[in-house]
N, C-alpha and C. Protein backbone atom coordinates (compact mmCIF):
# COMPACT_ATOMS: atom_id res chain seq x y z
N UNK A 1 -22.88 -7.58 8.43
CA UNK A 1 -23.10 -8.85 9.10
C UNK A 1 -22.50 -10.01 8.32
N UNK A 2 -22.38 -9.90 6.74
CA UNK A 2 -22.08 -10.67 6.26
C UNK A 2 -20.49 -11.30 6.17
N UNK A 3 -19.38 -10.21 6.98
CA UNK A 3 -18.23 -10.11 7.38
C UNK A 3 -18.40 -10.83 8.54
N UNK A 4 -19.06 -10.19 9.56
CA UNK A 4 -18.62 -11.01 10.57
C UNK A 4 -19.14 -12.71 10.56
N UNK A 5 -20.00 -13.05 10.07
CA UNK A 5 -20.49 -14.43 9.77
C UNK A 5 -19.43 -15.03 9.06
N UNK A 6 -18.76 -14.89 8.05
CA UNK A 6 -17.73 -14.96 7.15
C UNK A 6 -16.56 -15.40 8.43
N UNK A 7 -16.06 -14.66 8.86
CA UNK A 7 -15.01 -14.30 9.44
C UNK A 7 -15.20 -15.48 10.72
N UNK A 8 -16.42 -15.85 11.13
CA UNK A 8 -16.43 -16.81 12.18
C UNK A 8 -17.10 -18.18 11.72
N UNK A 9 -17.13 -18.33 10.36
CA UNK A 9 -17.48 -19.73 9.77
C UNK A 9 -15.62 -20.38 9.41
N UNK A 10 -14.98 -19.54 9.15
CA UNK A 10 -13.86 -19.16 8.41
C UNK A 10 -12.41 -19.49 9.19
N UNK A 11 -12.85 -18.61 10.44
CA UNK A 11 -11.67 -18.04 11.26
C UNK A 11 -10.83 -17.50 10.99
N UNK A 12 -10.82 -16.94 10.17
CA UNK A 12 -9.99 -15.76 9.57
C UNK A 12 -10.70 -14.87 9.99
N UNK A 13 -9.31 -13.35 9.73
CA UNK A 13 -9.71 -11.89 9.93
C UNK A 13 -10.17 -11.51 8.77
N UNK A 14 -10.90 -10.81 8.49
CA UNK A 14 -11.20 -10.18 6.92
C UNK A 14 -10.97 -8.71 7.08
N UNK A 15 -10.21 -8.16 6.64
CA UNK A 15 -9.60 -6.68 6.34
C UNK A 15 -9.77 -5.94 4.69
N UNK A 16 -9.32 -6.66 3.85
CA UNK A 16 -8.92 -6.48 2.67
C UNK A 16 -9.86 -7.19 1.61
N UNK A 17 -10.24 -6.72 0.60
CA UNK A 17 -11.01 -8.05 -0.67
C UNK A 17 -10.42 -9.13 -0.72
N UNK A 18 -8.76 -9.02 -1.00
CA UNK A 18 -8.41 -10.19 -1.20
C UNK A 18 -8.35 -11.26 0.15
N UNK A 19 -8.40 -10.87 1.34
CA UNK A 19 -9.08 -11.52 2.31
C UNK A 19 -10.43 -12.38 2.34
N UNK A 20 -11.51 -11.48 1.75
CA UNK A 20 -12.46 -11.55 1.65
C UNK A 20 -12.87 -13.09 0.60
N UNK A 21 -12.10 -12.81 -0.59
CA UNK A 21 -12.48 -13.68 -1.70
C UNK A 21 -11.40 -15.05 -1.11
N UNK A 22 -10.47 -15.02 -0.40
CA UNK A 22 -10.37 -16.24 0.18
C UNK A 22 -10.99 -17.09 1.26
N UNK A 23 -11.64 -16.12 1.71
CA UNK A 23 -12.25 -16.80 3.12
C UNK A 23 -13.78 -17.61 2.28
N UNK A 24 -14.09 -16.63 1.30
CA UNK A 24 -15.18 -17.88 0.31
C UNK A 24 -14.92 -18.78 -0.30
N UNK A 25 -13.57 -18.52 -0.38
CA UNK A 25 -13.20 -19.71 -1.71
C UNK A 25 -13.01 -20.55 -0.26
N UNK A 26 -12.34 -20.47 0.82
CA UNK A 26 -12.50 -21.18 1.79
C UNK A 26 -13.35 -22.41 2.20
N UNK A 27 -14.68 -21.83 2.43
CA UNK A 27 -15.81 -22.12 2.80
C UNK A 27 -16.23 -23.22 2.01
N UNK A 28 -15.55 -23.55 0.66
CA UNK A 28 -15.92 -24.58 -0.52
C UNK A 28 -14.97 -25.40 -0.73
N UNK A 29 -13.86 -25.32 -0.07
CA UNK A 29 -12.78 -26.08 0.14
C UNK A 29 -11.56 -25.98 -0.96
N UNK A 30 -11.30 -24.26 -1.60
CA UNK A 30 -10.30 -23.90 -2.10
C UNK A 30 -9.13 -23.65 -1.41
N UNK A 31 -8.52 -24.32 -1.72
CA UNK A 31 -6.74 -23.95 -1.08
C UNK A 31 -5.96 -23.51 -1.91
N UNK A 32 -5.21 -22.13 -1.90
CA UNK A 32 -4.24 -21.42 -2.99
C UNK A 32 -3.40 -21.99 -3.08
N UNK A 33 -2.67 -22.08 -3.95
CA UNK A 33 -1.25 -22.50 -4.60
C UNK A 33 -0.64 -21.56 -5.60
N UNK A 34 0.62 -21.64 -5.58
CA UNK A 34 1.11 -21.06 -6.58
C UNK A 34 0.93 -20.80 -7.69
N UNK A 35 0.14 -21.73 -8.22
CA UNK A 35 -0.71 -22.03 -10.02
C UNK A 35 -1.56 -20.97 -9.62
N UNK A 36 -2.48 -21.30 -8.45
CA UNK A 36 -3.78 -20.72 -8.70
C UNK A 36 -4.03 -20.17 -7.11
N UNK A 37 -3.69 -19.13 -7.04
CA UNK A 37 -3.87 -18.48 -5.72
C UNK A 37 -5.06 -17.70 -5.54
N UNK A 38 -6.29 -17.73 -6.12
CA UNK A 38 -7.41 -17.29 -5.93
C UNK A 38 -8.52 -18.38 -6.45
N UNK A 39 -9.16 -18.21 -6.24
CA UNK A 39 -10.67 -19.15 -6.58
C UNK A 39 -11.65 -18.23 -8.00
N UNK A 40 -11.49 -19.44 -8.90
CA UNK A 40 -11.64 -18.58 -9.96
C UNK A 40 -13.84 -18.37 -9.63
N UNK A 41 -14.17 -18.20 -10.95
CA UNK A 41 -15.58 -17.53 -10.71
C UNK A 41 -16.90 -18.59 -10.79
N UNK A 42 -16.56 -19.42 -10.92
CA UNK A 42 -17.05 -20.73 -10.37
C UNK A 42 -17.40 -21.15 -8.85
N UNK A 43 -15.92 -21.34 -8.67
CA UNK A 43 -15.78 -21.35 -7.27
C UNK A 43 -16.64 -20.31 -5.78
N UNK A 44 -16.23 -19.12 -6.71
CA UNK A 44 -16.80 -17.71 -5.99
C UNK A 44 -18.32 -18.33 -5.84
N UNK A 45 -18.91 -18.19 -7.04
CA UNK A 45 -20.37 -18.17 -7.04
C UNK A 45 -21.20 -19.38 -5.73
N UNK A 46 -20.33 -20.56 -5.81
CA UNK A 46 -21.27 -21.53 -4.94
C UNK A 46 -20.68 -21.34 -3.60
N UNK A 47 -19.76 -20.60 -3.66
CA UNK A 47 -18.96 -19.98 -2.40
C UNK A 47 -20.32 -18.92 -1.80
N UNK A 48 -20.39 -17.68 -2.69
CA UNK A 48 -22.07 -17.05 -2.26
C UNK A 48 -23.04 -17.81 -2.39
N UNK A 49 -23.29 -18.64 -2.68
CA UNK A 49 -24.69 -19.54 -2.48
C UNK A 49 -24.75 -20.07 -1.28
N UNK A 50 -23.44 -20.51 -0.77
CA UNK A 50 -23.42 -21.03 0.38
C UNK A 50 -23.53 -20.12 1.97
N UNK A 51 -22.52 -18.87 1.70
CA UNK A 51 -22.78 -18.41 1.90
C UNK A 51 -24.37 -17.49 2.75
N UNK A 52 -25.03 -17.30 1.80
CA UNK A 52 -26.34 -16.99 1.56
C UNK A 52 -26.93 -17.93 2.23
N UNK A 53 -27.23 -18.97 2.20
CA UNK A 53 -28.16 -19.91 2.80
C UNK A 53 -27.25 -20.90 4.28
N UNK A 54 -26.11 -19.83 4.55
CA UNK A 54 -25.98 -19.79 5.94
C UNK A 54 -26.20 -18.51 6.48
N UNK A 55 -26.16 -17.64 5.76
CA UNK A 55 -26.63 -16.41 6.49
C UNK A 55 -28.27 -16.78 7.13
N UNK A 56 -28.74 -17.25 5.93
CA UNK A 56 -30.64 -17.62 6.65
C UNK A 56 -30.62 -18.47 7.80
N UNK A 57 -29.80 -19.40 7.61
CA UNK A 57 -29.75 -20.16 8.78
C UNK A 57 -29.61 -18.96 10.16
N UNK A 58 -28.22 -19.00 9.97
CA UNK A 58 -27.92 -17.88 11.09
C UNK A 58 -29.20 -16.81 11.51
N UNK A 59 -29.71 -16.42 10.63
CA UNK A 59 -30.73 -15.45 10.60
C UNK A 59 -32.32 -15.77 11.51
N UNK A 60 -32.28 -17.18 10.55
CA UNK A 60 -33.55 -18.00 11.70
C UNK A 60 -33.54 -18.47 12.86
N UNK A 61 -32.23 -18.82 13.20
CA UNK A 61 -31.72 -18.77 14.54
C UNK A 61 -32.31 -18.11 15.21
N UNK A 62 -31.37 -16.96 14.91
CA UNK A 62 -31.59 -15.77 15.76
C UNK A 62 -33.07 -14.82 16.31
N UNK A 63 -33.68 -15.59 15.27
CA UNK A 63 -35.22 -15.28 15.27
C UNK A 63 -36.25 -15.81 16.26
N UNK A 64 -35.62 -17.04 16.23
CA UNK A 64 -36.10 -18.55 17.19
C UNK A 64 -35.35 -18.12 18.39
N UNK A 65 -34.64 -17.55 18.62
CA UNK A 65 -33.86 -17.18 20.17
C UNK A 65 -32.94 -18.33 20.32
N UNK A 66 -32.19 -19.22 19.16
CA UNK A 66 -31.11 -20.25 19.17
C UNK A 66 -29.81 -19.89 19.28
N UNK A 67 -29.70 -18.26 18.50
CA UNK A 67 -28.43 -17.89 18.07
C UNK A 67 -27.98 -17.34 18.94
């Protein structure tokens, strides 16, 4: 579930990790570049925090009959 939530906060496809770890670094407002084409482990982490406490959202939604 945590793909497809990802994938439609995102709009990206997620196939691959390295898919994966961009569509979080995404979500926090990382953009790759040539220097730095991944989101280092900083980034990642409040990327899953955020993450995470949209999944609950989403989750309570769905609970409440919103989602």
């Amino acid at each position: 579930q945590e793909k497809v939530i990802l994938e439609k906060i995102t709009a990206s496809k997620i196939e691959t990790v390295k898919d994966h770890i961009l569509a979080l670094g995404k979500i926090v407002g990382f953009v790759p570049s040539t220097k730095q084409p991944y989101p280092g482990e900083k980034l990642l982490w409040i990327a899953i925090q955020q993450l995470n406490a949209i999944k609950t959202g989403f989750f309570l939604a769905q609970s409440y009959g919103t989602g």
